[in-house]
C-alpha atoms as a PDB file:
ATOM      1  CA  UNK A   1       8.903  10.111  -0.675  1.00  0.00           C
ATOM      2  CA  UNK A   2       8.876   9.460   3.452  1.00  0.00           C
ATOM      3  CA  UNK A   3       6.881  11.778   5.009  1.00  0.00           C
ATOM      4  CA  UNK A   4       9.439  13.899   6.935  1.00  0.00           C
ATOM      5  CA  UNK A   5       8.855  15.078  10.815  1.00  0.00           C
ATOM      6  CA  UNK A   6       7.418  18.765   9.126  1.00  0.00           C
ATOM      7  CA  UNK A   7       4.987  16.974   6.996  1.00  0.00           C
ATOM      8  CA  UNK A   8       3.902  14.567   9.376  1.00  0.00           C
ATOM      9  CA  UNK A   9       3.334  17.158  12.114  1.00  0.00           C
ATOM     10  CA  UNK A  10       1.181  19.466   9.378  1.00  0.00           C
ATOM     11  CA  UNK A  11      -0.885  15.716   9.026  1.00  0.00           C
ATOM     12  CA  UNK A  12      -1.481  15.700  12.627  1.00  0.00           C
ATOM     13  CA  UNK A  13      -2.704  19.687  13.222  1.00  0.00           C
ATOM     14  CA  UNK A  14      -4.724  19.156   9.768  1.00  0.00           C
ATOM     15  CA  UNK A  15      -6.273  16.137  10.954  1.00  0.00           C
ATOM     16  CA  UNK A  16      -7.153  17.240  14.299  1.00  0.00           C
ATOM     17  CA  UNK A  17      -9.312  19.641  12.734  1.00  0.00           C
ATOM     18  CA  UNK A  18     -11.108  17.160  11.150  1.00  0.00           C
ATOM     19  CA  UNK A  19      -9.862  17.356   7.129  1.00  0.00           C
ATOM     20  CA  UNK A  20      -9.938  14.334   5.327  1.00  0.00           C
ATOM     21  CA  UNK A  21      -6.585  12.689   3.022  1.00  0.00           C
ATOM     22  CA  UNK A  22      -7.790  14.319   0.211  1.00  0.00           C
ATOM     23  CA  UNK A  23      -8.131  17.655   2.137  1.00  0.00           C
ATOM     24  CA  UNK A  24      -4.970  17.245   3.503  1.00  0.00           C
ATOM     25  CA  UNK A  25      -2.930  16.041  -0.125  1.00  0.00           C
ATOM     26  CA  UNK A  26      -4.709  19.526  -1.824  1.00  0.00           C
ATOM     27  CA  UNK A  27      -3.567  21.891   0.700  1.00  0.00           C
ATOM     28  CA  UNK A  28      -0.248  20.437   1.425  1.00  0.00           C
ATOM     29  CA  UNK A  29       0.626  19.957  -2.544  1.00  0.00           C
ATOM     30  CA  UNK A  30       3.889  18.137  -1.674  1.00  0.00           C
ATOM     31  CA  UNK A  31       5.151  16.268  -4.655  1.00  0.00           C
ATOM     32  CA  UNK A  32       5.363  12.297  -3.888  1.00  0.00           C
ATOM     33  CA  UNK A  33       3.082  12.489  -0.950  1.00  0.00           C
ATOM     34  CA  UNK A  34       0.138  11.081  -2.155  1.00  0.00           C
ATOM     35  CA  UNK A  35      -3.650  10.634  -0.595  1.00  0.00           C
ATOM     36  CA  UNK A  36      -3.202   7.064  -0.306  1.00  0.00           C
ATOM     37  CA  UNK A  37       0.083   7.698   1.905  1.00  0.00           C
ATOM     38  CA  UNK A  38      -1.917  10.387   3.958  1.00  0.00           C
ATOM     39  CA  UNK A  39      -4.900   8.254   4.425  1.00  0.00           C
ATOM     40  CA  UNK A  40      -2.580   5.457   5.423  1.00  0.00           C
ATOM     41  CA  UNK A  41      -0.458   7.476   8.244  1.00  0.00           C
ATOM     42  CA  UNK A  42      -3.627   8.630   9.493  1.00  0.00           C
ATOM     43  CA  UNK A  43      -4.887   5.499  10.059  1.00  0.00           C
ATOM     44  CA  UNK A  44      -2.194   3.629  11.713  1.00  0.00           C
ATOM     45  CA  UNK A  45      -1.530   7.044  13.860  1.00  0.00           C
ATOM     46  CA  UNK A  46      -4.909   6.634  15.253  1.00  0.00           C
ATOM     47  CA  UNK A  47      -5.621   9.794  13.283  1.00  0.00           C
ATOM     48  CA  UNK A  48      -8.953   8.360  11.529  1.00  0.00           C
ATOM     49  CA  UNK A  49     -10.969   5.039  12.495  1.00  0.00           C
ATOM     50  CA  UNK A  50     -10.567   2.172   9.856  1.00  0.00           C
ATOM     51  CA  UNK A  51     -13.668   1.838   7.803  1.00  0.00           C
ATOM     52  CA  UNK A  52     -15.168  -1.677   7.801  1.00  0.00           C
ATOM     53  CA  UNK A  53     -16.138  -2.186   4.431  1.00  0.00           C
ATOM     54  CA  UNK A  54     -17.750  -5.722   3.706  1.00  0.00           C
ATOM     55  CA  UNK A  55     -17.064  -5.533  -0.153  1.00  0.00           C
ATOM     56  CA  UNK A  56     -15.088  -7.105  -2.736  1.00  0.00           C
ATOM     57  CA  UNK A  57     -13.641  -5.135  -5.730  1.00  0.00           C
ATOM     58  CA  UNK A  58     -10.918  -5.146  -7.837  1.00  0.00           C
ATOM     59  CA  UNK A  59      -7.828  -2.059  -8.632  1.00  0.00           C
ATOM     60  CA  UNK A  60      -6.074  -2.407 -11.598  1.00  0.00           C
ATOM     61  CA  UNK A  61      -7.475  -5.563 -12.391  1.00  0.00           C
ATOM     62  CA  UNK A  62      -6.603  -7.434  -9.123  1.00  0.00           C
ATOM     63  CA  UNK A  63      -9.331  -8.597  -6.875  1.00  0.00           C
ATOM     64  CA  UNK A  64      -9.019  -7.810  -3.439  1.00  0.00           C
ATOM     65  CA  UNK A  65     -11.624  -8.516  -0.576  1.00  0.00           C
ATOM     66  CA  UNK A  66     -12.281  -6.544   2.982  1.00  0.00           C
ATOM     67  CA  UNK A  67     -11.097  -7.698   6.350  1.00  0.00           C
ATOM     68  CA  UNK A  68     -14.147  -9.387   8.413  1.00  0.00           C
ATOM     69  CA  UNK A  69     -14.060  -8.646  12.057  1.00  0.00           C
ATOM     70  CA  UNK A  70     -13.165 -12.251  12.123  1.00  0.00           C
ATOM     71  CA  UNK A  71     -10.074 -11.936   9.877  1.00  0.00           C
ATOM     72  CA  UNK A  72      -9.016  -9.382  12.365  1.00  0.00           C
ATOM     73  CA  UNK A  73      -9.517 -11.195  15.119  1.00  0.00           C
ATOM     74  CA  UNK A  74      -7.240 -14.186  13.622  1.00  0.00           C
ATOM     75  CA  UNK A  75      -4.793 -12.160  12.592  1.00  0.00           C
ATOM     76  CA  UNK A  76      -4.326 -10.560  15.912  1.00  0.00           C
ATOM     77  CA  UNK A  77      -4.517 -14.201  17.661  1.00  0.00           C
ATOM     78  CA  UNK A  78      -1.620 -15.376  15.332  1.00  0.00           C
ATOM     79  CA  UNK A  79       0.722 -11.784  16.133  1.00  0.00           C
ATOM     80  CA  UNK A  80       0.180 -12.591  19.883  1.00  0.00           C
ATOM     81  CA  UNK A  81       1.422 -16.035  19.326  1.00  0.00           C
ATOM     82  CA  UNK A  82       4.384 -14.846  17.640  1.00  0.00           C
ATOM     83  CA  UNK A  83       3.803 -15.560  13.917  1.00  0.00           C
ATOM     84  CA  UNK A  84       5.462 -12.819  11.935  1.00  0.00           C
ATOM     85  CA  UNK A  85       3.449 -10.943   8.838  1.00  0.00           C
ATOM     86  CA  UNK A  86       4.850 -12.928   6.217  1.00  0.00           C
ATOM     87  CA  UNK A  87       3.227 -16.629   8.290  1.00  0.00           C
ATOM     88  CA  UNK A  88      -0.019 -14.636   8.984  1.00  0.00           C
ATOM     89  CA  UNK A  89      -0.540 -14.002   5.357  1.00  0.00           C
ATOM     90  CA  UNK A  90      -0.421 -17.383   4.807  1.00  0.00           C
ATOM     91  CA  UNK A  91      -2.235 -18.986   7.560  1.00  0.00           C
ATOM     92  CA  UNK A  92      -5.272 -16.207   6.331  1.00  0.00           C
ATOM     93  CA  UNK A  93      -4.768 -17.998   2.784  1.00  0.00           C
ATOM     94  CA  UNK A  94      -5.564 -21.273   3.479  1.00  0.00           C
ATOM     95  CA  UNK A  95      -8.553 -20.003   6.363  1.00  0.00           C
ATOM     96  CA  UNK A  96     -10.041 -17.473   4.540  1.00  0.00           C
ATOM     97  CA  UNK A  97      -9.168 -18.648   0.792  1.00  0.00           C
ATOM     98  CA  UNK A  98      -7.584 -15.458   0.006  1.00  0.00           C
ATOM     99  CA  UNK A  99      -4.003 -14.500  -0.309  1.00  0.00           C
ATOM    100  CA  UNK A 100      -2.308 -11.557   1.854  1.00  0.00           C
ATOM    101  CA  UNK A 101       0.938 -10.130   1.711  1.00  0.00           C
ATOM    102  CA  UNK A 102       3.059  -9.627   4.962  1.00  0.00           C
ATOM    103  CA  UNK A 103       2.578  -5.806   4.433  1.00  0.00           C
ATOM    104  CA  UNK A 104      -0.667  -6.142   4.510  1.00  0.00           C
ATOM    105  CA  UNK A 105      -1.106  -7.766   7.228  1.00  0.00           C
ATOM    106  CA  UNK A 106       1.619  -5.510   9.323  1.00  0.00           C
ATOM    107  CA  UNK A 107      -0.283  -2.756   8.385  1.00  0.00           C
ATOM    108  CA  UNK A 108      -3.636  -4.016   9.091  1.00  0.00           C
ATOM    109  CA  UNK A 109      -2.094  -4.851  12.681  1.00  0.00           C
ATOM    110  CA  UNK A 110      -1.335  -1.618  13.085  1.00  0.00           C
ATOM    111  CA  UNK A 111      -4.664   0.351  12.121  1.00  0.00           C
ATOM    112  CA  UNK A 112      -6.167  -2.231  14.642  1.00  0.00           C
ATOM    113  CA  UNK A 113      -3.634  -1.461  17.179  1.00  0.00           C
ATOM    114  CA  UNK A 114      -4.797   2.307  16.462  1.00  0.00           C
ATOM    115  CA  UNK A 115      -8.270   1.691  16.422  1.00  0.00           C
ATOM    116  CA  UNK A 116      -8.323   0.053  20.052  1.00  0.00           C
ATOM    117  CA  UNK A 117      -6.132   2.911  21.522  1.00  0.00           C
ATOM    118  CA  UNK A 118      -9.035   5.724  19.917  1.00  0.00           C
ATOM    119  CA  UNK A 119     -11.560   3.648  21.680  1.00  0.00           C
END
């Protein structure tokens, strides 16, 4: 499920007073909205900063690994050039050793775009 104009508007005042995804999901309780898709409009609304986590673990068995502030800064280097998600993720393969899909990488461009507008 999208999360409508009504939703997205409760997001907003229930962010502003300072409730985290979770928070949000319990009191909401709309069916196919889930924490992950809270936590995720939040952070490319410039609702909550990005956490910089410098670890490596693995979901469901795949392995995935944190964005470096120097990751960021290549990625956003590459956008302003022109490259498009899908050419990003691969130039970050062969850099950094480690693959990243183009939604990934759109969506990391956008909690960095959120991040520097907070700031």
């Amino acid at each position: 499920m999208t999360i409508t104009p009504e939703i997205r508007d409760k997001i907003i005042d229930l962010a502003e007073r300072r409730l985290n995804a979770r928070q949000i999901q319990r009191i909401l309780k709309v069916p196919g909205v889930s924490t992950s898709s809270i936590h995720l409009f939040m952070a490319t609304n410039g609702l909550r900063q990005p956490v910089r986590r410098n670890t490596n673990y693995i979901r469901k068995g795949v392995p995935f690994k944190s964005f470096s502030e120097e990751e960021d800064a290549f990625i956003e280097a590459l956008r302003i050039q022109g490259f498009v998600c899908r050419e990003i993720g691969e130039w970050c393969g062969r850099r950094f050793g480690h693959k990243r899909s183009a939604s990934t990488i759109c969506v990391r461009l956008k909690m960095i775009a959120a991040r520097e507008i907070d700031q």
